[in-house]
N, C-alpha and C. Protein backbone atom coordinates (compact mmCIF):
# COMPACT_ATOMS: atom_id res chain seq x y z
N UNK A 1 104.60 64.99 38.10
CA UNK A 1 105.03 65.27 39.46
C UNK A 1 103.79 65.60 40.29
N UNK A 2 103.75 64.91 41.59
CA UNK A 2 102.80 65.65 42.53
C UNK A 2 102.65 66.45 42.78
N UNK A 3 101.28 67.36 43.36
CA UNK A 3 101.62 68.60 43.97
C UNK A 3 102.75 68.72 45.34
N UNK A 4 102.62 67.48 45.72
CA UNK A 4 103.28 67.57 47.43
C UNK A 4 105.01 67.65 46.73
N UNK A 5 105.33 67.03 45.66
CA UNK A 5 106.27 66.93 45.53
C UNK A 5 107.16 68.46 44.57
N UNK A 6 105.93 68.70 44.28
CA UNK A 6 106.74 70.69 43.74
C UNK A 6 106.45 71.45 45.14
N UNK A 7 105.92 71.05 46.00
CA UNK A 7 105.68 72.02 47.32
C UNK A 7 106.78 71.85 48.77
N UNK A 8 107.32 70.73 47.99
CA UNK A 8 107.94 70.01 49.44
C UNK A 8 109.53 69.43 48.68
N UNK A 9 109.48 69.22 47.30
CA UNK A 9 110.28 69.28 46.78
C UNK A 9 110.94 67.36 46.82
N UNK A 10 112.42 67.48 46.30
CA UNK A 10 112.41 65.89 46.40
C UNK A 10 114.03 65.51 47.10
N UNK A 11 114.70 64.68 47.79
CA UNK A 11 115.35 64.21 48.02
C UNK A 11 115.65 62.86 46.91
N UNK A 12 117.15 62.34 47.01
CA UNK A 12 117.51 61.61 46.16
C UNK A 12 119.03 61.03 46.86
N UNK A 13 119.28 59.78 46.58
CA UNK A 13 120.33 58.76 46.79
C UNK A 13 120.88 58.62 45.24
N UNK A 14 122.23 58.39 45.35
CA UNK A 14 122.24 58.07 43.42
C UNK A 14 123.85 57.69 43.98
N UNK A 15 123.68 55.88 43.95
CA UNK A 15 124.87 55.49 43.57
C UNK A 15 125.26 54.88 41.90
N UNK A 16 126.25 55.31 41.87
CA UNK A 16 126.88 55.26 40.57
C UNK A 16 128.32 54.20 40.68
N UNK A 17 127.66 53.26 39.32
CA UNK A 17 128.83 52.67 39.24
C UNK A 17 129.70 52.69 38.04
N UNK A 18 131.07 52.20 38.10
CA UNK A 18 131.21 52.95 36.62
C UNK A 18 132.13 51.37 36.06
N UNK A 19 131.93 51.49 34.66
CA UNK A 19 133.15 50.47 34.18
C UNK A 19 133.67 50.69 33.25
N UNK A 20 135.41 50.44 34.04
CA UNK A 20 136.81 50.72 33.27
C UNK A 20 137.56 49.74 33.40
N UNK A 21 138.79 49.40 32.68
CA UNK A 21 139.54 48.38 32.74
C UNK A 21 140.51 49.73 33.98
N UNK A 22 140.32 49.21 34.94
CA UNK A 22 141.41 49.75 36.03
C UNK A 22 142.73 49.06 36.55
N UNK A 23 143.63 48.49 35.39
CA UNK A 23 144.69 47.36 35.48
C UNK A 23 145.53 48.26 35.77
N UNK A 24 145.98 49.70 35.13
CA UNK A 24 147.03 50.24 34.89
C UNK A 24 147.27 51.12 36.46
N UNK A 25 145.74 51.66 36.80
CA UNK A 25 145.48 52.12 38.06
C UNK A 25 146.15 51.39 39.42
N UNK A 26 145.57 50.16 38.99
CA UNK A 26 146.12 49.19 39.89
C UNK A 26 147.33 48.60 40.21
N UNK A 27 148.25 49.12 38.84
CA UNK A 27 149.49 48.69 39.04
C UNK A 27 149.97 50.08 39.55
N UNK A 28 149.39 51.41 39.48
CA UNK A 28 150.56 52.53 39.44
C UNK A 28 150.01 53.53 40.45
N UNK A 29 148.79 52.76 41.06
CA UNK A 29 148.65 53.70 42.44
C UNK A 29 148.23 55.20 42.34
N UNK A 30 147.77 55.51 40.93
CA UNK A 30 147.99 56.82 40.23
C UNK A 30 146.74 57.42 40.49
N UNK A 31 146.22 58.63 40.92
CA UNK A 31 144.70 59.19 40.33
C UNK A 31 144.92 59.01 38.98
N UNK A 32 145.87 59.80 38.46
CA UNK A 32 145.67 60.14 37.03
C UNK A 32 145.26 59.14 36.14
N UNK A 33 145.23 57.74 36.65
CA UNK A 33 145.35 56.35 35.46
C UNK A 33 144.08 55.80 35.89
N UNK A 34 143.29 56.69 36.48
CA UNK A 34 141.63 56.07 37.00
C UNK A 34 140.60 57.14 36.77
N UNK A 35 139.25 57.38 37.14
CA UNK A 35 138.43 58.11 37.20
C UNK A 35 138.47 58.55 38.46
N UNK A 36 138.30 60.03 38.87
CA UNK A 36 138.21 60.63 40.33
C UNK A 36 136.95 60.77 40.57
N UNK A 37 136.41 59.85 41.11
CA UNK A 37 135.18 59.88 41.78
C UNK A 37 134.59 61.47 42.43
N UNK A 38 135.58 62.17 42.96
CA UNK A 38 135.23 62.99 43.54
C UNK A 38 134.73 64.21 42.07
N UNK A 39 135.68 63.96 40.95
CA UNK A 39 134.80 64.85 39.86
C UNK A 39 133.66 64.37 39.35
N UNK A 40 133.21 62.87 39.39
CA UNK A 40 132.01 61.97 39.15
C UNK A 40 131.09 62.80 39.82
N UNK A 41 131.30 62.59 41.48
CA UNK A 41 130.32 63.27 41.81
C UNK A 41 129.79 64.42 41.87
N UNK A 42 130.91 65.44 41.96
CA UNK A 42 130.59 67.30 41.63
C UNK A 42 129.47 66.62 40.31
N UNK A 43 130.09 65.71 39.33
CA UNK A 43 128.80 65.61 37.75
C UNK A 43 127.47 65.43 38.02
N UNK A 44 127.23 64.25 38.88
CA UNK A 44 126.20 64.08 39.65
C UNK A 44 125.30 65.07 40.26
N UNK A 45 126.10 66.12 40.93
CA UNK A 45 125.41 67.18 41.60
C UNK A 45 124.85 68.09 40.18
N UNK A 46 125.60 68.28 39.65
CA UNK A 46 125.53 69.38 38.64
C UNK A 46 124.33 69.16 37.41
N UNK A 47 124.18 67.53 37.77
CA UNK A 47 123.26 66.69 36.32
C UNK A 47 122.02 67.09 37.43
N UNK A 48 121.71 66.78 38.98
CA UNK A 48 120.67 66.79 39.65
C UNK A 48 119.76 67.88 39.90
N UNK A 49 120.44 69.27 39.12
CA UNK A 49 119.71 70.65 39.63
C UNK A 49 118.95 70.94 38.33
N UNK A 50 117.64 71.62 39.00
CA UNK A 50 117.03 71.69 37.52
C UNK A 50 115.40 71.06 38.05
N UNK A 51 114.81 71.65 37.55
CA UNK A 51 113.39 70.35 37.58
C UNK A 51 113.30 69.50 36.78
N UNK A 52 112.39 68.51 36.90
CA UNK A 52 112.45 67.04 36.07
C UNK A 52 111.04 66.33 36.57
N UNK A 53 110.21 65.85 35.46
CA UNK A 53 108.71 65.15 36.53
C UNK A 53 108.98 63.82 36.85
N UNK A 54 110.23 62.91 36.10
CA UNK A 54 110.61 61.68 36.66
C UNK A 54 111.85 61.43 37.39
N UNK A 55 111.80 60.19 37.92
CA UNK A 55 113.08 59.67 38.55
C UNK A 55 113.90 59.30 37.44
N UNK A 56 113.48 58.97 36.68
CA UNK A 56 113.98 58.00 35.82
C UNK A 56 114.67 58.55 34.40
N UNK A 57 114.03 60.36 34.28
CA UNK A 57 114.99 61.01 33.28
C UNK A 57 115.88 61.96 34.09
N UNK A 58 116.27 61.90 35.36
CA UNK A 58 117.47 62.24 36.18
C UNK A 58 118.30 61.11 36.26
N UNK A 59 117.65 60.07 36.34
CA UNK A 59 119.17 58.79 35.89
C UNK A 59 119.50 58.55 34.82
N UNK A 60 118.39 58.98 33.55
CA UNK A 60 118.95 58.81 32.50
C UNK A 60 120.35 60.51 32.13
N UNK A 61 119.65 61.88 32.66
CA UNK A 61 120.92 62.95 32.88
C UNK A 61 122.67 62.26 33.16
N UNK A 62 122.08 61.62 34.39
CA UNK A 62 123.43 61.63 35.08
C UNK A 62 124.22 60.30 34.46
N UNK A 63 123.56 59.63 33.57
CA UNK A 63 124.18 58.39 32.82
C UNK A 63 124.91 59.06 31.70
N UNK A 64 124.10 60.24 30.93
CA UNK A 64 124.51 60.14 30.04
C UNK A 64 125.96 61.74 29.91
N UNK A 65 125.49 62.30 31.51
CA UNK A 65 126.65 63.19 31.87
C UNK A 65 127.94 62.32 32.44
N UNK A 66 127.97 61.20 33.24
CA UNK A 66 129.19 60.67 33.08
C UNK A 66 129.80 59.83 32.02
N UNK A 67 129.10 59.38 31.04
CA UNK A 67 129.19 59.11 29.65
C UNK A 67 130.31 59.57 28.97
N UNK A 68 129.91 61.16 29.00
CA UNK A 68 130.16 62.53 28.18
C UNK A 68 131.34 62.45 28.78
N UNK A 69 131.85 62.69 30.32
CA UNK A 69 132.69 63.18 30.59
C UNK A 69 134.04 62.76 31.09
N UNK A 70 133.29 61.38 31.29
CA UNK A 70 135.04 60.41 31.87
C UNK A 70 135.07 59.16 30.74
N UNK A 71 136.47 59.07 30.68
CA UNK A 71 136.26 57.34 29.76
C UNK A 71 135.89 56.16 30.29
N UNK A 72 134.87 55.81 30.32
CA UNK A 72 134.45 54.68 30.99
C UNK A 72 133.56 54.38 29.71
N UNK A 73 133.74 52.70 30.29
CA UNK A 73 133.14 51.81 28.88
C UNK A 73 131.02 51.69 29.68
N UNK A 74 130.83 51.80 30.57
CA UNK A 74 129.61 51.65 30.95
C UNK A 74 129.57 52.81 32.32
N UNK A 75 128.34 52.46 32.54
CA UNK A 75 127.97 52.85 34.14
C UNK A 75 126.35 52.90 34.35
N UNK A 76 126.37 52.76 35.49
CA UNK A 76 124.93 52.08 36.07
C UNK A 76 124.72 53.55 36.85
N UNK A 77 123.73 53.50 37.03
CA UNK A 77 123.05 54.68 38.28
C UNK A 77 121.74 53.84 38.33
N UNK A 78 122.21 53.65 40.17
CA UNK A 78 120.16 53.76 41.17
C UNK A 78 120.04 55.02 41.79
N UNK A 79 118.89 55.35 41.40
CA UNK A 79 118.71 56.54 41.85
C UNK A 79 117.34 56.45 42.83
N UNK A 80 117.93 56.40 43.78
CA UNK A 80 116.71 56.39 45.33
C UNK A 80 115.84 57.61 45.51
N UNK A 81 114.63 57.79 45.38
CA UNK A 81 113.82 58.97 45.67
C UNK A 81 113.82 58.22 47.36
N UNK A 82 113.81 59.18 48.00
CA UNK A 82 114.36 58.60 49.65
C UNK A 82 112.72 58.60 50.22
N UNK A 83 111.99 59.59 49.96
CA UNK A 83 110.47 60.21 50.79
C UNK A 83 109.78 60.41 49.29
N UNK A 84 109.15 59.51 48.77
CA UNK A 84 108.31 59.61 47.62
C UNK A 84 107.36 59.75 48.95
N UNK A 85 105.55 61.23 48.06
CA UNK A 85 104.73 61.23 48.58
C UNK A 85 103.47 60.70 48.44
N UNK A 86 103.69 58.91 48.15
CA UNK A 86 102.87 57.91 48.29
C UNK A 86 102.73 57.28 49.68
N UNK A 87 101.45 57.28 50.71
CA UNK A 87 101.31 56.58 51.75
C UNK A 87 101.79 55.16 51.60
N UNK A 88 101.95 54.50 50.63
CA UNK A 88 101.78 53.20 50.95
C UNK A 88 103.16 52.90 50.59
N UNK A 89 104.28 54.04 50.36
CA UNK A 89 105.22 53.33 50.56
C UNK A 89 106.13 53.95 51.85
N UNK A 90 106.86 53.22 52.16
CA UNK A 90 107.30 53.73 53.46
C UNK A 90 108.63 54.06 53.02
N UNK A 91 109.52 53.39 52.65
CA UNK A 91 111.00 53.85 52.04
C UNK A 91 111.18 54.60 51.03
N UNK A 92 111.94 54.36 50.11
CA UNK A 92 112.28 55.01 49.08
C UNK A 92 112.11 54.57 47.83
N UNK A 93 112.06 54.83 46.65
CA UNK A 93 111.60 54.25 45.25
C UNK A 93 113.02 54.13 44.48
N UNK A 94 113.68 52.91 44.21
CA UNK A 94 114.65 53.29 43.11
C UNK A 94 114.50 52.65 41.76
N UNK A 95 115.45 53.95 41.12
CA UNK A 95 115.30 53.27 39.66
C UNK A 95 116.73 52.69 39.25
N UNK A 96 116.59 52.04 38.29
CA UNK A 96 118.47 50.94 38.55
C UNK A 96 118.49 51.17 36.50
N UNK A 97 118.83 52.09 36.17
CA UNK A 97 119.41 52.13 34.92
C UNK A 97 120.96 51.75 34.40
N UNK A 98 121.33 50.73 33.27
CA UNK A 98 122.86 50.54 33.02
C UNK A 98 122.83 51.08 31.31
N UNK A 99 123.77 51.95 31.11
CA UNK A 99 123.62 52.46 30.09
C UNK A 99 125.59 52.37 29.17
N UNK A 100 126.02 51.83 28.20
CA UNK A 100 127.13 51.67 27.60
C UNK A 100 127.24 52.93 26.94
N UNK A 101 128.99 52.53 26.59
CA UNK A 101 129.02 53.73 24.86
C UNK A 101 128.33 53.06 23.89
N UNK A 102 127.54 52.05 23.61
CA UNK A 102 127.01 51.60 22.24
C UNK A 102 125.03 51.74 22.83
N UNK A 103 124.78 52.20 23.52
CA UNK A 103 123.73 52.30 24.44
C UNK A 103 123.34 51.08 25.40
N UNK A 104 121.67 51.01 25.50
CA UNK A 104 121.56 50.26 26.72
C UNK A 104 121.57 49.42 26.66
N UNK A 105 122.16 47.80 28.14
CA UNK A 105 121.70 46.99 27.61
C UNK A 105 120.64 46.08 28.22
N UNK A 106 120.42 45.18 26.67
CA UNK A 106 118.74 44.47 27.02
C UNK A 106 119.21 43.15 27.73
N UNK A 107 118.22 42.16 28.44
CA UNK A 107 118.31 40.95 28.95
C UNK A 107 118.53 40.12 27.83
């Protein structure tokens, strides 16, 4: 980690995608027969606190905290550092991890 970045600290984007067979959801209109995103994300928040010197073992946290905690057969996380404190980049840095229940997969 940079100094600018323990002094100034870090911002972060982290969309998450998740995969389930959502047939039953879809027929029954139900929360209960899907994943509630809204507890996904409280996970998200809860995987993000903490220090860490990469981007990339906070997406691996939050992969392997929604893993743990909902049934889903996969899920992806990009995780956007929004203000990395490199001049030469102007946007944000993301990292794009997809991680299964049998682990990751390769090309």
């Amino acid at each position: 980690m940079r100094p600018e970045e323990r002094a100034l600290g870090n911002d972060f984007v982290a969309d998450v995608t998740l995969e389930l067979d959502l047939r039953t959801a879809g027929r029954s209109d139900r929360l209960e027969d899907t994943v509630d995103y809204g507890v996904v994300a409280d996970g998200v928040v809860a995987a993000a606190k903490g220090e860490r010197h990469l981007v990339e073992h906070l997406a691996e946290d939050i992969a392997a905290a929604v893993l743990e905690a909902h049934p889903v057969d996969a899920v992806e996380v990009a995780l956007t550092k929004t203000h990395p404190p490199v001049a030469a980049i102007g946007g944000g840095v993301t990292v794009v991890i997809r991680r299964t229940r049998t682990g990751p997969k390769r090309p």
